[in-house]
C-alpha atoms as a PDB file:
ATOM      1  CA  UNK A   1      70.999 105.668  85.555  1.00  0.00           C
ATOM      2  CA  UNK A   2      74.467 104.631  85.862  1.00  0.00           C
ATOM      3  CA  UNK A   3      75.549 107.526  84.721  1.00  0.00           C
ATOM      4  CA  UNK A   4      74.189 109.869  87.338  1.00  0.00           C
ATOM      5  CA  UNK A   5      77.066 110.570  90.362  1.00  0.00           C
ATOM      6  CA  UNK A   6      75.981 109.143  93.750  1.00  0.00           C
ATOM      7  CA  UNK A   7      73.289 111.104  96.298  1.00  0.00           C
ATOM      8  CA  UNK A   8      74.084 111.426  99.532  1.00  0.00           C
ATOM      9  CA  UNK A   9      72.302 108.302 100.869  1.00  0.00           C
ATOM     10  CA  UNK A  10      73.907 106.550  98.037  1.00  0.00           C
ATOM     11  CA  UNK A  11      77.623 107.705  99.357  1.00  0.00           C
ATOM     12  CA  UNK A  12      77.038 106.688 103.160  1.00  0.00           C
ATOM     13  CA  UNK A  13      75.768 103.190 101.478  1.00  0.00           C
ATOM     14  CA  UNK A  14      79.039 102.854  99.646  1.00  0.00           C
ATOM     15  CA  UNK A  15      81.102 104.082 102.206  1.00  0.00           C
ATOM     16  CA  UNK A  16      79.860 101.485 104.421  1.00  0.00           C
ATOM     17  CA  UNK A  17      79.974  98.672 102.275  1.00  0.00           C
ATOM     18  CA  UNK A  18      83.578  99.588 101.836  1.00  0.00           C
ATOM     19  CA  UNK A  19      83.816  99.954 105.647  1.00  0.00           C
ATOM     20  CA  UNK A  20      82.762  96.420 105.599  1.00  0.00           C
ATOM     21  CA  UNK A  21      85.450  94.790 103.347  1.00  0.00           C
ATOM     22  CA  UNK A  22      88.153  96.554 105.055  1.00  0.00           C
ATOM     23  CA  UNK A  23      86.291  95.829 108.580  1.00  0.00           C
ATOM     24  CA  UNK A  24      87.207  91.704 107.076  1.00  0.00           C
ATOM     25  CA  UNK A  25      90.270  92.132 105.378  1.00  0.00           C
ATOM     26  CA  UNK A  26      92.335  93.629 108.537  1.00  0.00           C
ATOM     27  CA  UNK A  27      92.051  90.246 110.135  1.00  0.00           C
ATOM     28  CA  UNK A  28      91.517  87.750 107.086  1.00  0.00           C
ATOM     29  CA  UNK A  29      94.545  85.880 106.191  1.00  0.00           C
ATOM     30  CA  UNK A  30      95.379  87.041 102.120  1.00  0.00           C
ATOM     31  CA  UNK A  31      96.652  83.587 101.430  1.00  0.00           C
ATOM     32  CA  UNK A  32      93.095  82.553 101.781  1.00  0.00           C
ATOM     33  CA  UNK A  33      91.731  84.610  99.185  1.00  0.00           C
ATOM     34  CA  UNK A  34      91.486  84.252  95.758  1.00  0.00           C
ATOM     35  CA  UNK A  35      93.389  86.430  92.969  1.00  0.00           C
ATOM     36  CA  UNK A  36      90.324  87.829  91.830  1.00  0.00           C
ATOM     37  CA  UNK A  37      89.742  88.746  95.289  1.00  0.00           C
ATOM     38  CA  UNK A  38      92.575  90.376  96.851  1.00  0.00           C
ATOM     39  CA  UNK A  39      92.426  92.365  93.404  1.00  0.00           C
ATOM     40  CA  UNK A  40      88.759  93.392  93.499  1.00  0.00           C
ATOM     41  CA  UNK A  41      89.178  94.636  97.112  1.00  0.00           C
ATOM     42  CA  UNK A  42      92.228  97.113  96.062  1.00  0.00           C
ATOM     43  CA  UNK A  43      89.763  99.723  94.846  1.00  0.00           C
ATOM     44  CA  UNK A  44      87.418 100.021  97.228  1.00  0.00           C
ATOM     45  CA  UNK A  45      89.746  99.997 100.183  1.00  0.00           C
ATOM     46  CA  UNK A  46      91.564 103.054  98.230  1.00  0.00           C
ATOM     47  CA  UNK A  47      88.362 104.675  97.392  1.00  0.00           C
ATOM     48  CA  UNK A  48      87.756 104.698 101.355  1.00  0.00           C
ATOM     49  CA  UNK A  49      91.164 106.008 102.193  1.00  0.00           C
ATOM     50  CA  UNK A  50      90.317 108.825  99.557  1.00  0.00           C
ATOM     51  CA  UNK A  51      86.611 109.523 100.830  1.00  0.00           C
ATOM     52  CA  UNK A  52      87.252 112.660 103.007  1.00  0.00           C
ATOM     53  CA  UNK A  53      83.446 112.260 104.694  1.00  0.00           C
ATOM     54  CA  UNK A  54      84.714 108.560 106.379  1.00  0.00           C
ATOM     55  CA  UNK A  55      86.021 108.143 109.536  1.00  0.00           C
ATOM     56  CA  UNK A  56      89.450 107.667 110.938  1.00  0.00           C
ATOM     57  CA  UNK A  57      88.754 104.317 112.169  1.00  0.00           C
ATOM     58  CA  UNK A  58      87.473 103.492 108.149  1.00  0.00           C
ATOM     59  CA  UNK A  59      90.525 104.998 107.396  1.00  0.00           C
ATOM     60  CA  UNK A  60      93.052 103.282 109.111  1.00  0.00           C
ATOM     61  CA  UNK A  61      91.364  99.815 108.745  1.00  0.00           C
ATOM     62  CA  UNK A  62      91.489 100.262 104.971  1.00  0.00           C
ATOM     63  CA  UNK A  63      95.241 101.067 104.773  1.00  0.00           C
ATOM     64  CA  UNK A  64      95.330  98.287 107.179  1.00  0.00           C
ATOM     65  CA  UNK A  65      93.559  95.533 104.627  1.00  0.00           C
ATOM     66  CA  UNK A  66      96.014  97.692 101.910  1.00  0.00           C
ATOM     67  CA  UNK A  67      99.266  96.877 103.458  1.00  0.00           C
ATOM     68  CA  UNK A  68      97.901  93.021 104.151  1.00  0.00           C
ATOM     69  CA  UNK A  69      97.013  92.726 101.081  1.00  0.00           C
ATOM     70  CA  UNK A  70      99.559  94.752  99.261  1.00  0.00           C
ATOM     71  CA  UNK A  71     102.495  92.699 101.647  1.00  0.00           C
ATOM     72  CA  UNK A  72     101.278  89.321 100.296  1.00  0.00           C
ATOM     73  CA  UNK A  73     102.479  89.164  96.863  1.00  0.00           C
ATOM     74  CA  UNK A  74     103.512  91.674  93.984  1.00  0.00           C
ATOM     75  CA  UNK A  75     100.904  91.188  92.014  1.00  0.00           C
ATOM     76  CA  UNK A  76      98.062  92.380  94.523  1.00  0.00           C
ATOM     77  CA  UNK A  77     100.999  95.118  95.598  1.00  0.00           C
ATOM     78  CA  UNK A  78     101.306  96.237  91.954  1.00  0.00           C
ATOM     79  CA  UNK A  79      97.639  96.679  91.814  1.00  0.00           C
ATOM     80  CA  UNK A  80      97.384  99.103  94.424  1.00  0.00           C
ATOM     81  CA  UNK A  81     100.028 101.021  92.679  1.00  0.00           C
ATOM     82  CA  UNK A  82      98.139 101.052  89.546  1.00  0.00           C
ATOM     83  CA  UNK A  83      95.348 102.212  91.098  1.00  0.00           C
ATOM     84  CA  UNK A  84      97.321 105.092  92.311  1.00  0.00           C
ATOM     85  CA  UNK A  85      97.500 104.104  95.932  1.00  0.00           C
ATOM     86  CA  UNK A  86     101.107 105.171  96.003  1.00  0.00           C
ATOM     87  CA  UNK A  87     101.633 108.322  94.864  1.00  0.00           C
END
């Protein structure tokens, strides 16, 4: 059920998967990527900066894909800040 909040196994998967995007997005070009994209990958990345059971290395490469992404244009930066990136 959707409904139901994450087990444990369920949280490492996630926090992996998130791992992943930022693991591409630190070195991927965000001219490249669609709108849709650079927008869908804003929450994830600032779920992963938020999850206090990752890594530093997860959390530096996902404020790393954040500023990339958040440096191309405003509306990918104003995103991030509706998202509450900034606080």
């Amino acid at each position: 059920d959707k409904g139901d909040k994450p087990n444990e196994m369920e949280k490492k998967i996630l926090r992996h998967a998130r791992s992943c995007v930022a693991k591409l997005l630190v070195t991927t070009n965000p001219g490249i990527l669609t709108v849709s994209q650079r927008s869908g990958a804003v929450g994830p990345l600032l779920k992963l900066v938020k999850d206090s059971d990752a890594l530093d290395l997860m959390h530096f490469e996902a404020l790393m894909s954040l500023t990339n992404l958040a440096g191309f244009d405003n509306e990918t930066k104003n995103r991030v800040v509706s998202q509450k990136g900034i606080p």
